[in-house]
C-alpha atoms as a PDB file:
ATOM      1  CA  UNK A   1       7.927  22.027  -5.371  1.00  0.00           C
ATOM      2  CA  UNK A   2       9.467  22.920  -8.550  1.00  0.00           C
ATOM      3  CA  UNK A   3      10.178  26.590  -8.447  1.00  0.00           C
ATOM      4  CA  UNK A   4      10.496  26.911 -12.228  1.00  0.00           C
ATOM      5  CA  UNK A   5       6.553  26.774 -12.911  1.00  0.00           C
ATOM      6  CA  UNK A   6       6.624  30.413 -11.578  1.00  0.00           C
ATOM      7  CA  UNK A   7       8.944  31.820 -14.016  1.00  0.00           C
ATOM      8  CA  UNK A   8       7.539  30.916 -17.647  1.00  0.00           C
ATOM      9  CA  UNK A   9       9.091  31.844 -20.384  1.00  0.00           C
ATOM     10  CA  UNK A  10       7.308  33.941 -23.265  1.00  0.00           C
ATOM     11  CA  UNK A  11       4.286  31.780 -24.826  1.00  0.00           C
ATOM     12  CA  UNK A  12       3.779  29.460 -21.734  1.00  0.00           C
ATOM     13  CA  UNK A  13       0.911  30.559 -21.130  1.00  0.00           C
ATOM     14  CA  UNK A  14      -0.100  27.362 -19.389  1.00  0.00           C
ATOM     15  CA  UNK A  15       2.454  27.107 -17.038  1.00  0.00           C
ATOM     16  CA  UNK A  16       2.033  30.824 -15.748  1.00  0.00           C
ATOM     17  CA  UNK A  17      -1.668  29.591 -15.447  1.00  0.00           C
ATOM     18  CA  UNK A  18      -1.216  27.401 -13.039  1.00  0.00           C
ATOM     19  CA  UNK A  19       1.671  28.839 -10.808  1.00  0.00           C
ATOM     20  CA  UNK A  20      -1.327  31.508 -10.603  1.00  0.00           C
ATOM     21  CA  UNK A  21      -3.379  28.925  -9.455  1.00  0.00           C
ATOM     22  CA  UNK A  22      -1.076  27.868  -6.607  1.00  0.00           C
ATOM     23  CA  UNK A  23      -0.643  30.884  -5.879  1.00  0.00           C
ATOM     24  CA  UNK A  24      -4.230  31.576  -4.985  1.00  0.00           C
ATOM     25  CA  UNK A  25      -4.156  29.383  -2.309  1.00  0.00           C
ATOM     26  CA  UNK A  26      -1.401  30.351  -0.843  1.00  0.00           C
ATOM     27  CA  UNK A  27      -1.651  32.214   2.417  1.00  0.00           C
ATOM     28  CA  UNK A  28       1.697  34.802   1.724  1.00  0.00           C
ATOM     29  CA  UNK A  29       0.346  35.871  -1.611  1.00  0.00           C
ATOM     30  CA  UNK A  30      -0.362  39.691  -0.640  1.00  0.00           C
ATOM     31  CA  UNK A  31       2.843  40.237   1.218  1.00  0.00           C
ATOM     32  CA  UNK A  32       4.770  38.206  -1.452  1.00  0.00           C
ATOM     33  CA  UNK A  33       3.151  40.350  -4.250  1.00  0.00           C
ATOM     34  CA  UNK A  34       3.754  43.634  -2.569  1.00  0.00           C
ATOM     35  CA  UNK A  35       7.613  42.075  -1.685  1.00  0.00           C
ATOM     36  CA  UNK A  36       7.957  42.055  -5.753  1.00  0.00           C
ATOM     37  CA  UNK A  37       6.625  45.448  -6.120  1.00  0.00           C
ATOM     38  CA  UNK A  38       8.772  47.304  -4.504  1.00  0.00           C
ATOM     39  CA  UNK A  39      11.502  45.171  -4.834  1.00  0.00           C
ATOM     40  CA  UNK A  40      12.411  45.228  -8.593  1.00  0.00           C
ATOM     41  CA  UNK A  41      15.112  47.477  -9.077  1.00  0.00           C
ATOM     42  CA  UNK A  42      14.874  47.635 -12.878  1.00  0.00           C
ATOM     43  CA  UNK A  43      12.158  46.712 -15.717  1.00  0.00           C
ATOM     44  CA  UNK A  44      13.743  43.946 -16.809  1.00  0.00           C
ATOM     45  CA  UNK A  45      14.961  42.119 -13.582  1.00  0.00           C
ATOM     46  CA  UNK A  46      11.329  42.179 -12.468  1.00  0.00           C
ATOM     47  CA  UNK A  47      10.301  38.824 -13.909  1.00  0.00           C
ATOM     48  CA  UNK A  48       8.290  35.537 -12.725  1.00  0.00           C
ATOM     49  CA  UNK A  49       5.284  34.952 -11.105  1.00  0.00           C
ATOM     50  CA  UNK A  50       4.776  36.208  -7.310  1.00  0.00           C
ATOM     51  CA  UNK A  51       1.581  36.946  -5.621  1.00  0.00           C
ATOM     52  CA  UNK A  52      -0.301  35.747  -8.225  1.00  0.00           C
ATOM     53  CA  UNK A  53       0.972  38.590 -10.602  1.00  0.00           C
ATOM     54  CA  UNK A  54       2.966  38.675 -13.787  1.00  0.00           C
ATOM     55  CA  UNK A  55       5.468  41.509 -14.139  1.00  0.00           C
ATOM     56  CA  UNK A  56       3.008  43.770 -16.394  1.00  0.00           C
ATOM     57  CA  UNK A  57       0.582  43.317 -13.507  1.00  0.00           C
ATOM     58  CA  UNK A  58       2.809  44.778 -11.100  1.00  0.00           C
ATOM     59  CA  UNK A  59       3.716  47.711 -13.584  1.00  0.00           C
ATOM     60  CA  UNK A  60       0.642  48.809 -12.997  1.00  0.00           C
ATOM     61  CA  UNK A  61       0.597  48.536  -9.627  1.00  0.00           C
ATOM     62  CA  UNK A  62       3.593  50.653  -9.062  1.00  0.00           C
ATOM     63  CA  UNK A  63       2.352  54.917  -8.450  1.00  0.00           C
ATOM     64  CA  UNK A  64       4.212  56.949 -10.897  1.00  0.00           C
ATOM     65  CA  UNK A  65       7.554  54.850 -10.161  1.00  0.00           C
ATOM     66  CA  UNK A  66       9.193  52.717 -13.978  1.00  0.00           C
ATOM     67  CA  UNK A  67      12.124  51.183 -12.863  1.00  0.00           C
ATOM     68  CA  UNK A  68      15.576  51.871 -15.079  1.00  0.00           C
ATOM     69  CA  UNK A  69      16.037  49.172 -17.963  1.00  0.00           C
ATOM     70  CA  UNK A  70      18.947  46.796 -16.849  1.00  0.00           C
ATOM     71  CA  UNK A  71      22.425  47.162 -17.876  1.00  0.00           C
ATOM     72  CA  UNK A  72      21.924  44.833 -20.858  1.00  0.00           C
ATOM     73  CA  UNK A  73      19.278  47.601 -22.677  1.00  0.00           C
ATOM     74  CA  UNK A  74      21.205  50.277 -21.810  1.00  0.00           C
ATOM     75  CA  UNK A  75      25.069  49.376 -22.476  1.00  0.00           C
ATOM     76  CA  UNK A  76      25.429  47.739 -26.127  1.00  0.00           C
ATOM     77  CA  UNK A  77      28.890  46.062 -24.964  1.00  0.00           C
ATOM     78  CA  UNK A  78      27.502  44.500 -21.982  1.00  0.00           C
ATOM     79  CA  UNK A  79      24.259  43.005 -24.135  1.00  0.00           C
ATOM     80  CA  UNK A  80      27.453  41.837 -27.073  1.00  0.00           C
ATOM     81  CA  UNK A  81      29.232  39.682 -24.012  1.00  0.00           C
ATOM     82  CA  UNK A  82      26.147  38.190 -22.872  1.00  0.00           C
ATOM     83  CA  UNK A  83      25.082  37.611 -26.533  1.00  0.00           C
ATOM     84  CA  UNK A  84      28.843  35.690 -26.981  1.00  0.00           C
ATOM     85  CA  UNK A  85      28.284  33.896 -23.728  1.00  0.00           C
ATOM     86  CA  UNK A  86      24.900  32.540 -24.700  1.00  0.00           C
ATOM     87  CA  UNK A  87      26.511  31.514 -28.136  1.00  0.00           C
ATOM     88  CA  UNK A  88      28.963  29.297 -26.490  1.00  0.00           C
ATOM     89  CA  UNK A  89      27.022  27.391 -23.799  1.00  0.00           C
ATOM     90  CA  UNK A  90      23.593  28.249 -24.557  1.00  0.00           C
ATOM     91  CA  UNK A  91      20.793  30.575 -24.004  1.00  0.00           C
ATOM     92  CA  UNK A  92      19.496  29.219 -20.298  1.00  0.00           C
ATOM     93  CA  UNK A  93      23.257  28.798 -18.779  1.00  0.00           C
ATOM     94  CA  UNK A  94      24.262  31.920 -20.270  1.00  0.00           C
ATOM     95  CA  UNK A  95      20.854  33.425 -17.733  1.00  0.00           C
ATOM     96  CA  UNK A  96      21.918  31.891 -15.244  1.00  0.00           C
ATOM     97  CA  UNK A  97      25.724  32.224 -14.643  1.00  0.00           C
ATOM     98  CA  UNK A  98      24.489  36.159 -15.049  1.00  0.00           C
ATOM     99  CA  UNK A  99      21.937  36.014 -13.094  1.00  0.00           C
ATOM    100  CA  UNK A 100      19.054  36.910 -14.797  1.00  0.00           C
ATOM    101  CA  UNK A 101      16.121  35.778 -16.614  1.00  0.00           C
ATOM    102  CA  UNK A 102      16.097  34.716 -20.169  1.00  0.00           C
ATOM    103  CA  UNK A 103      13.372  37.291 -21.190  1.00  0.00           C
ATOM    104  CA  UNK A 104      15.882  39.805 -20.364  1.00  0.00           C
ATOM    105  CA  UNK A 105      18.370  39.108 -22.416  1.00  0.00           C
ATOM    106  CA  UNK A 106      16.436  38.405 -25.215  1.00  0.00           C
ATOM    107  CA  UNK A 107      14.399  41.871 -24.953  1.00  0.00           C
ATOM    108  CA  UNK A 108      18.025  43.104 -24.501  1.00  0.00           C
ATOM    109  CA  UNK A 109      19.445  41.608 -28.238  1.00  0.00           C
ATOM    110  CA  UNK A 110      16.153  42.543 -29.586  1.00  0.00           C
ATOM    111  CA  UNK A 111      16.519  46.175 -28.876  1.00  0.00           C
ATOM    112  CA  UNK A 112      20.350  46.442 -29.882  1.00  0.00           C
ATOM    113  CA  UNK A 113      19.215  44.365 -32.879  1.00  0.00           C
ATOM    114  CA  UNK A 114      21.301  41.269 -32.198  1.00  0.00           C
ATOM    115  CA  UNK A 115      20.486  37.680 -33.638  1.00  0.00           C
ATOM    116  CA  UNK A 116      18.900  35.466 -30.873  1.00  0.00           C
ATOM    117  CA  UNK A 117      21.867  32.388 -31.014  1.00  0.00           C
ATOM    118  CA  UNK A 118      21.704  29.577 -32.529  1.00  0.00           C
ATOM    119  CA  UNK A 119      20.419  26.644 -29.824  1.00  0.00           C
ATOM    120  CA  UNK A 120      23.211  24.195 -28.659  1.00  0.00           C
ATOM    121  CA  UNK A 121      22.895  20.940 -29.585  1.00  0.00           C
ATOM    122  CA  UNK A 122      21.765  18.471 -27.268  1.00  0.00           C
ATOM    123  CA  UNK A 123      23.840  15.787 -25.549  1.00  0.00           C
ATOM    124  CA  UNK A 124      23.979  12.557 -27.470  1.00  0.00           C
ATOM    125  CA  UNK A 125      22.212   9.535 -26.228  1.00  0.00           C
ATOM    126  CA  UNK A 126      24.139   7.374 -24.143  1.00  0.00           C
ATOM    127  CA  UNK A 127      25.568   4.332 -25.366  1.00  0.00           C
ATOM    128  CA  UNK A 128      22.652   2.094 -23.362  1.00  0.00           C
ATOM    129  CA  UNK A 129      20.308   3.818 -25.073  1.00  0.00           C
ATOM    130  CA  UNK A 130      21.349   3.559 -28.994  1.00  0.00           C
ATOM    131  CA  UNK A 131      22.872  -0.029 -28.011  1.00  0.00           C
ATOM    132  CA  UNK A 132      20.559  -3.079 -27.095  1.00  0.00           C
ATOM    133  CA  UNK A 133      23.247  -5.050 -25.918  1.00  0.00           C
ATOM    134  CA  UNK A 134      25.086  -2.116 -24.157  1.00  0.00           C
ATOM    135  CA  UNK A 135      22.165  -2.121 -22.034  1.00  0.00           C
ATOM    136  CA  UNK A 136      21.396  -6.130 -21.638  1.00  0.00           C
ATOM    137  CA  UNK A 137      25.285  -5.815 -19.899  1.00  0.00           C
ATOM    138  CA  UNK A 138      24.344  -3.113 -17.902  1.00  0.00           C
ATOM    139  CA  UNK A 139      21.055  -5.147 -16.423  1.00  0.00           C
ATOM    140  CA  UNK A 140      22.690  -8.502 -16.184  1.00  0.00           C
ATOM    141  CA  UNK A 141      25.860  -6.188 -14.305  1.00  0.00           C
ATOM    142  CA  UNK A 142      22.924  -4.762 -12.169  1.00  0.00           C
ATOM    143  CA  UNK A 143      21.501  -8.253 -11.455  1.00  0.00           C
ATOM    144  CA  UNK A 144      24.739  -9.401 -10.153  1.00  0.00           C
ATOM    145  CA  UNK A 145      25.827  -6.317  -7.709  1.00  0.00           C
ATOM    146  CA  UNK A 146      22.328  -5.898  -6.855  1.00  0.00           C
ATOM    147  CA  UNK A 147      21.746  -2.141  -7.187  1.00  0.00           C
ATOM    148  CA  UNK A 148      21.093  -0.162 -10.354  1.00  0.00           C
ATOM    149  CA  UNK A 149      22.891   2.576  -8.446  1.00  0.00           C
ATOM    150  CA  UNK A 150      26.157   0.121  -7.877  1.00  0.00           C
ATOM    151  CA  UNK A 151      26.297  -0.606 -11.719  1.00  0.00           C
ATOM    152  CA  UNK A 152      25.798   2.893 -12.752  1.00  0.00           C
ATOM    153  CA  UNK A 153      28.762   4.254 -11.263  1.00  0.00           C
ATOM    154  CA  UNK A 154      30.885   1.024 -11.946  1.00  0.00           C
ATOM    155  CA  UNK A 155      29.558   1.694 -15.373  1.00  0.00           C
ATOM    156  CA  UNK A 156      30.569   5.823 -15.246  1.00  0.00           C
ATOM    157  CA  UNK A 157      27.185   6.237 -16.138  1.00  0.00           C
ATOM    158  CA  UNK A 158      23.644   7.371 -14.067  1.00  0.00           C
ATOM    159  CA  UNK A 159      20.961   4.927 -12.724  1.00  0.00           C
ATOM    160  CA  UNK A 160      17.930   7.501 -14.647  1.00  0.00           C
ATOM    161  CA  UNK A 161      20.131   6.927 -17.531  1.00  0.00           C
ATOM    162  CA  UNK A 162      20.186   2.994 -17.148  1.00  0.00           C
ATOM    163  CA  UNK A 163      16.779   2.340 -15.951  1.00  0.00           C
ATOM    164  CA  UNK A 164      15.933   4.299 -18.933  1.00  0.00           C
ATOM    165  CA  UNK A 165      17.600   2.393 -21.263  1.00  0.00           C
ATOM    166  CA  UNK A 166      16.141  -0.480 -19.331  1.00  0.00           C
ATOM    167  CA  UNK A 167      12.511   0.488 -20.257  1.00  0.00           C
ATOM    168  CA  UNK A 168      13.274   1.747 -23.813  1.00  0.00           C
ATOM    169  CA  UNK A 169      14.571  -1.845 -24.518  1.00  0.00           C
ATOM    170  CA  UNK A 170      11.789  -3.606 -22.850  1.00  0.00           C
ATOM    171  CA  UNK A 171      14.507  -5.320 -19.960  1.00  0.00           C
ATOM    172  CA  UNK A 172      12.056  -4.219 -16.806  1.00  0.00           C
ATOM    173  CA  UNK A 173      14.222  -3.680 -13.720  1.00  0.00           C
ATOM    174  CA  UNK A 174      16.837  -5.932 -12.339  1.00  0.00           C
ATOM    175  CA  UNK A 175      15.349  -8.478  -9.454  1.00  0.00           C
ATOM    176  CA  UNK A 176      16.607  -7.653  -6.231  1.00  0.00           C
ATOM    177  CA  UNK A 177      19.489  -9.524  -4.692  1.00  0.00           C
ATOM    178  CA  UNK A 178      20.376  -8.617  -1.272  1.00  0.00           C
ATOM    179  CA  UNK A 179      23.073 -11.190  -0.772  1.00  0.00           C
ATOM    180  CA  UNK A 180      25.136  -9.380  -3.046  1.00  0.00           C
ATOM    181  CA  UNK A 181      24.131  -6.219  -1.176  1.00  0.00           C
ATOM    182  CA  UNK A 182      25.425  -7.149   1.797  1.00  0.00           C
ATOM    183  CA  UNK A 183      28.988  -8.242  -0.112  1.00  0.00           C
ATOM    184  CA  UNK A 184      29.556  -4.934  -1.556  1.00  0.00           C
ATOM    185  CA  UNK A 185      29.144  -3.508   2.387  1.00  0.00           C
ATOM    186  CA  UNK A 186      31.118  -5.825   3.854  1.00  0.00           C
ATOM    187  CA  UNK A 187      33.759  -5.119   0.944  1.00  0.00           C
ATOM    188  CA  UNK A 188      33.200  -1.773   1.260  1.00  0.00           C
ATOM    189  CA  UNK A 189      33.477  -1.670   5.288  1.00  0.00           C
ATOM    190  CA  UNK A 190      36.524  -4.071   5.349  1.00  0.00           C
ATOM    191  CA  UNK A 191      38.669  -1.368   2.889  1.00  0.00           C
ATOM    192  CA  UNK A 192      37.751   1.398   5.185  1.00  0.00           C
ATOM    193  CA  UNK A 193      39.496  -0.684   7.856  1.00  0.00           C
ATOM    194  CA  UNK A 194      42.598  -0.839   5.430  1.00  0.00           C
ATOM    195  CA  UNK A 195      42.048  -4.257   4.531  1.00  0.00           C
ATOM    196  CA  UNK A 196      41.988  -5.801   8.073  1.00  0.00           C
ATOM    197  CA  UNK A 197      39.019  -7.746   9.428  1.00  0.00           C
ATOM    198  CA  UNK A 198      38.495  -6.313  13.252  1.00  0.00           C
ATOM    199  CA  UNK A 199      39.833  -8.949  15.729  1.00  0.00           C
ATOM    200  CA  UNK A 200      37.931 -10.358  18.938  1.00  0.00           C
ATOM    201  CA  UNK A 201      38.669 -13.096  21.355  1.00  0.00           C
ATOM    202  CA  UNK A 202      37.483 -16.168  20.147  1.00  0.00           C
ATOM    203  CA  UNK A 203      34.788 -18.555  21.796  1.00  0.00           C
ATOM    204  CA  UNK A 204      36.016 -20.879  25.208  1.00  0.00           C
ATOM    205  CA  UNK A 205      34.399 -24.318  24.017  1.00  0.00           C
ATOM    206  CA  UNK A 206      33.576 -24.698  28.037  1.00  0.00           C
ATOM    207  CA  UNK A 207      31.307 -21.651  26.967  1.00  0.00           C
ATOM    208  CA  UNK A 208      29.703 -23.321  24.457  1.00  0.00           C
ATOM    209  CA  UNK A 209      28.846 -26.265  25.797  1.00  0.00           C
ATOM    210  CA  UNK A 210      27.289 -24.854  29.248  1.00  0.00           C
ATOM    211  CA  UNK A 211      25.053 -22.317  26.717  1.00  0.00           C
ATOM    212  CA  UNK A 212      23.794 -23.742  24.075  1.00  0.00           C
ATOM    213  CA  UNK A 213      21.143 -21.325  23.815  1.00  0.00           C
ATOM    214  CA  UNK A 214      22.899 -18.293  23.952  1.00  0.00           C
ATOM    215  CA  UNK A 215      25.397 -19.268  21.395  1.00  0.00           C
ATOM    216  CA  UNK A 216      24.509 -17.793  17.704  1.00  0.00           C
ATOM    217  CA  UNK A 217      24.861 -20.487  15.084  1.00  0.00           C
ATOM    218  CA  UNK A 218      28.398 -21.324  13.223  1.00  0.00           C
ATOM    219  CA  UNK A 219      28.646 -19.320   9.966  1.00  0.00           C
ATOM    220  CA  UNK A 220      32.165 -20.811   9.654  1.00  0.00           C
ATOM    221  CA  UNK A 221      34.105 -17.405  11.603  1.00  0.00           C
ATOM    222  CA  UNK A 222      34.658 -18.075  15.316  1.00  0.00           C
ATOM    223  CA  UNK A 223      35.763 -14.869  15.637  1.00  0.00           C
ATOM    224  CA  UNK A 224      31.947 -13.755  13.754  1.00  0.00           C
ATOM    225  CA  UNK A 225      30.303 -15.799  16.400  1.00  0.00           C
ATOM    226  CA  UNK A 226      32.069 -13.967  19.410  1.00  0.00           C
ATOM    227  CA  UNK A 227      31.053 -10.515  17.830  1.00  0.00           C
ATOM    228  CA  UNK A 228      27.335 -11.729  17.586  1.00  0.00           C
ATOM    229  CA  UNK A 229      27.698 -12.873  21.067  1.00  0.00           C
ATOM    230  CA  UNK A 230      29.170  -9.588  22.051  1.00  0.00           C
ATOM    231  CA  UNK A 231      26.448  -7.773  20.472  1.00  0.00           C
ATOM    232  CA  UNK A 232      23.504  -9.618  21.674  1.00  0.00           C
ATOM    233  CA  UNK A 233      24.890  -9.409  25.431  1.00  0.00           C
ATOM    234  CA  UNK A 234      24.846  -5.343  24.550  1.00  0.00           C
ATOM    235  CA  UNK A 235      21.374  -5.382  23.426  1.00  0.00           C
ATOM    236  CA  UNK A 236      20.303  -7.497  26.659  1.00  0.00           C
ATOM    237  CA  UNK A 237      21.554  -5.424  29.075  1.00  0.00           C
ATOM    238  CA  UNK A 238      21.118  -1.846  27.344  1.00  0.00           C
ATOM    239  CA  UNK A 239      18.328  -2.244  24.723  1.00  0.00           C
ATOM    240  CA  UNK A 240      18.125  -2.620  21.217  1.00  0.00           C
ATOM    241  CA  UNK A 241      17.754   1.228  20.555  1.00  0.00           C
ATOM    242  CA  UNK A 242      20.615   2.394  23.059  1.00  0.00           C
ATOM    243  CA  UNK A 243      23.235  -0.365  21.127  1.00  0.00           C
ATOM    244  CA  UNK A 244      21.574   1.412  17.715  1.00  0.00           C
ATOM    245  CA  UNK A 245      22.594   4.856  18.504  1.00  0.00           C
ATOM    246  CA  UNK A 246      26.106   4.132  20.057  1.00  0.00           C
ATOM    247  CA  UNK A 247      26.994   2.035  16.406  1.00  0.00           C
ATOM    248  CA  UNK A 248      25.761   5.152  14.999  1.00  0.00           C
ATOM    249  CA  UNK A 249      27.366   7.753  16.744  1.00  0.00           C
ATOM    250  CA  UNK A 250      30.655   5.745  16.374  1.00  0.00           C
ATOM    251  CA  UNK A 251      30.168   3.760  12.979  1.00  0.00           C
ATOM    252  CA  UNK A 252      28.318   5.748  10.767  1.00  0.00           C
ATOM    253  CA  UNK A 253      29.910   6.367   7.419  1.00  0.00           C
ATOM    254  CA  UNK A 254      28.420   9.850   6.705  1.00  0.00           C
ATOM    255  CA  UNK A 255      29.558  12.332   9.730  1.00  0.00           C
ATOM    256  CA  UNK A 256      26.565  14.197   9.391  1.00  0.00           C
ATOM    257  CA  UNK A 257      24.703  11.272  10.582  1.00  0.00           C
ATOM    258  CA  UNK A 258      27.271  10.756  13.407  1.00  0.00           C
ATOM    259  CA  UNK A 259      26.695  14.511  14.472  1.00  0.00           C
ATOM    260  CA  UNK A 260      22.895  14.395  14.263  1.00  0.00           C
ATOM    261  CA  UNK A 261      23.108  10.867  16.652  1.00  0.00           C
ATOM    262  CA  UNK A 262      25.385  12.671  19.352  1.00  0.00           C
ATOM    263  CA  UNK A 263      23.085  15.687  19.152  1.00  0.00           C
ATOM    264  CA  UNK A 264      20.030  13.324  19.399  1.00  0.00           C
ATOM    265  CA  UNK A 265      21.894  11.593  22.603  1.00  0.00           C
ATOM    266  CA  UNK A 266      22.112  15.161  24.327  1.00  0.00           C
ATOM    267  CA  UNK A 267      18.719  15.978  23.782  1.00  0.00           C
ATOM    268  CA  UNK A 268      17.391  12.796  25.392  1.00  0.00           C
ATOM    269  CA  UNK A 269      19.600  13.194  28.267  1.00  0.00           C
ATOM    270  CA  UNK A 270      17.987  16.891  28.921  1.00  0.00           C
ATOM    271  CA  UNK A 271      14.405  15.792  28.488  1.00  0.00           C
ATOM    272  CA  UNK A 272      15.104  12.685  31.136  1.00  0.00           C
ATOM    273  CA  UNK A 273      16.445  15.137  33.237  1.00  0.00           C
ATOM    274  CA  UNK A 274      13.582  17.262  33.071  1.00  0.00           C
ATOM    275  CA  UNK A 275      11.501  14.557  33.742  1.00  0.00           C
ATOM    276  CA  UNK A 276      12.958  13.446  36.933  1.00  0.00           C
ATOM    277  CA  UNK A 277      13.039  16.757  37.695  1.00  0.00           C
ATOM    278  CA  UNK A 278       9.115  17.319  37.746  1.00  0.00           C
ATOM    279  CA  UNK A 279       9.150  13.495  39.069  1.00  0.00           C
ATOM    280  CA  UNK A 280       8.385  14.654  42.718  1.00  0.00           C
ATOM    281  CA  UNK A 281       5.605  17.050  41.996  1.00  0.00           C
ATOM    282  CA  UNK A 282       4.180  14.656  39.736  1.00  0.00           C
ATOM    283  CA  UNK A 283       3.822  12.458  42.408  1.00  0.00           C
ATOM    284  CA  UNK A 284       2.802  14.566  44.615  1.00  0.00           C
ATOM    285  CA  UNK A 285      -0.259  15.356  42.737  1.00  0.00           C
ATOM    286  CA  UNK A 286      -0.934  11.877  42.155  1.00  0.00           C
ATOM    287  CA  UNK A 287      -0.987  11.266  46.022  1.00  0.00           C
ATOM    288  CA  UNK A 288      -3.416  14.632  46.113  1.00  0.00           C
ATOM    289  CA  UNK A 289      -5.378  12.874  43.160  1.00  0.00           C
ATOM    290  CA  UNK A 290      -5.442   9.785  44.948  1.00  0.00           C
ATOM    291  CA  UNK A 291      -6.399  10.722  48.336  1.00  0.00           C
ATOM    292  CA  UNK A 292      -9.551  13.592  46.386  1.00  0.00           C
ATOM    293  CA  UNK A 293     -10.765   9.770  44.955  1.00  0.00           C
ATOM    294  CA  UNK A 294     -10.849   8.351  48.359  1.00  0.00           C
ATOM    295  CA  UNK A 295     -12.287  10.753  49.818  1.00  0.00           C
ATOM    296  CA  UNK A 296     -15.332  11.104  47.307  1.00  0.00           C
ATOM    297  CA  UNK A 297     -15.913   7.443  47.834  1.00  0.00           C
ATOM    298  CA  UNK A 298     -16.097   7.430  51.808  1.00  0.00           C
ATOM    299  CA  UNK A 299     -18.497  10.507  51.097  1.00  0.00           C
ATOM    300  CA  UNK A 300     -20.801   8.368  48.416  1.00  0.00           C
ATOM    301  CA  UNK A 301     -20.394   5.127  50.929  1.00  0.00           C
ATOM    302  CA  UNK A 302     -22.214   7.371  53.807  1.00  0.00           C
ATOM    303  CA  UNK A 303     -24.606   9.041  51.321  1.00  0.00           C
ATOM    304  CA  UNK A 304     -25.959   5.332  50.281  1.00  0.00           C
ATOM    305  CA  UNK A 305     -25.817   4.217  54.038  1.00  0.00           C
ATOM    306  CA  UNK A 306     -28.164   7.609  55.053  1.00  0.00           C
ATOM    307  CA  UNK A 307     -30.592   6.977  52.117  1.00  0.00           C
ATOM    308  CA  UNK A 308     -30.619   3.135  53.586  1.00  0.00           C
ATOM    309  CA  UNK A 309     -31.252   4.039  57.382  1.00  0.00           C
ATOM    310  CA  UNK A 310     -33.967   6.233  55.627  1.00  0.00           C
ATOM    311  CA  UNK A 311     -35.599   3.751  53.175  1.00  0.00           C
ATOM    312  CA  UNK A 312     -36.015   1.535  56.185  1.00  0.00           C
ATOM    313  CA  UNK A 313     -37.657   3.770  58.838  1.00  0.00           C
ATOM    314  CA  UNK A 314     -40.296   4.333  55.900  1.00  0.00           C
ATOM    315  CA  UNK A 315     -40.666   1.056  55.441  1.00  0.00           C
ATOM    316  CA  UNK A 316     -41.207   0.135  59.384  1.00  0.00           C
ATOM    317  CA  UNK A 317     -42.626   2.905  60.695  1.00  0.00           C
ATOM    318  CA  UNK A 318     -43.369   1.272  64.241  1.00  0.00           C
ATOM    319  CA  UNK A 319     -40.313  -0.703  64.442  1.00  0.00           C
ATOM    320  CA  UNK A 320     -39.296   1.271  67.407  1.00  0.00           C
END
């Protein structure tokens, strides 16, 4: 959720509208709007929307107790600075490299009489935005590496920023092409290995002949066709999800990814512990569970054969 609905600036009403509205449902709102009444340390740092309540809301929910106007109202120098800072980079970085809201300084230069600054201009389109053909490049680029991502960066430029341009110029969105994907990762893999391709024995043609079966197809690499090999032997004898998490723990380009694997590995190994440490009570109660079942049923067989031996003494009275 976007945090910035709950701190509108001065004639939004609409957004403080419905941050109230969220906040309505929410099931913190009391201890979040008493958090922000008796947490605001000064008039003008208490600002957004929390518990439902706007800052004037809360003044008046505050006994007898106005918190001290911020440095900025009460120190002209310190409202000048932040006045110069907002000049050069504008009025919302200016907030936050100083930590506060926007309202604040504003109320601040309005009470020491300073000029609100002048807005910064924005950022000029990009080049793929102004230029039609800029941006054909960019999509035909994008065709042929596959990824709008790939050509952005090749491009020192952002995919939002192409596929933008994109729809602006009417281009749609590149096709995918995910034979060119898998070039750029085996490019990409190959100059993490410094350039060398990783070496395994090749194939004995004995091999070959005796299993035709087990052989994957020639791509053209013998040495391809023994790693295949290799790998499907892996996934035959240890499973396709075991052979997954060792390439991760061991392959994976991110080390995050490599941690969270490992991590995942120990866990497993405690809860299959665990399990074959309850294994013998388990069974145990499945033997009890077992033997209650056979027990019932020997007790129904003799019920039905009494009610029988019964029936039929009704029915032949003088059999005797």
């Amino acid at each position: 959720m976007d945090t910035d609905r709950f701190f509108p600036e001065t004639g939004e009403g609409r957004k403080a509208s419905e941050a109230k509205a969220i906040c309505a449902d929410c099931q913190v709102q009391e201890p979040c709007q008493e958090l922000a009444v008796r947490g605001a340390d000064s008039q003008d740092t208490d600002h957004g929307i929390f518990g439902g309540t706007l800052p004037a809301e809360r003044g008046r929910l505050r006994p007898n107790r106005f918190p001290e106007p911020s440095a900025y109202r009460q120190r002209r120098e310190v409202a000048e600075h932040a006045h110069e800072l907002a000049s050069r980079v504008g009025l919302r970085q200016a907030a936050t490299q100083l930590g506060v809201s926007r309202d604040t300084l504003k109320g601040a230069w309005m009470h020491w009489g300073l000029a609100q600054p002048e807005r910064k201009p924005t950022n000029p389109p990009s080049r793929f935005l102004a230029d039609r053909g800029e941006a054909e490049r960019a999509f035909r680029l994008a065709e042929q590496l596959g990824s709008v991502n790939a050509a952005a960066a090749q491009l020192g430029t952002t995919w939002p920023s192409l596929r933008k341009a994109f729809q602006r110029h009417e281009l749609g969105m590149p096709q995918p092409n995910p034979g060119a994907v898998s070039r750029r990762k085996s490019a990409a893999a190959l100059a993490r290995l410094g350039g060398r391709r990783p070496t395994a024995p090749e194939l004995d043609p004995t091999f070959v002949q005796l299993n035709p079966g087990n052989v994957p197809p020639d791509r053209g690499l013998t040495v391809d066709r023994a790693v295949r090999l290799r790998r499907a032997e892996e996934i035959e004898t240890l499973g396709f999800g075991v052979v997954a998490d060792m390439n991760t723990e061991s392959r994976a380009n991110r080390p995050a990814v490599r941690h969270h694997a490992v991590q995942r590995r120990a866990e497993r190994a405690q809860q299959l512990s665990a399990e074959r440490a309850s294994r013998p009570a388990q069974r145990q109660a499945e033997r009890a569970e077992r033997q209650a079942q056979a027990r019932a049923g020997q007790a129904v067989r003799a019920l039905r054969a009494h009610h029988a031996d019964r029936d039929e003494r009704e029915v032949f009275p003088d059999a005797r």
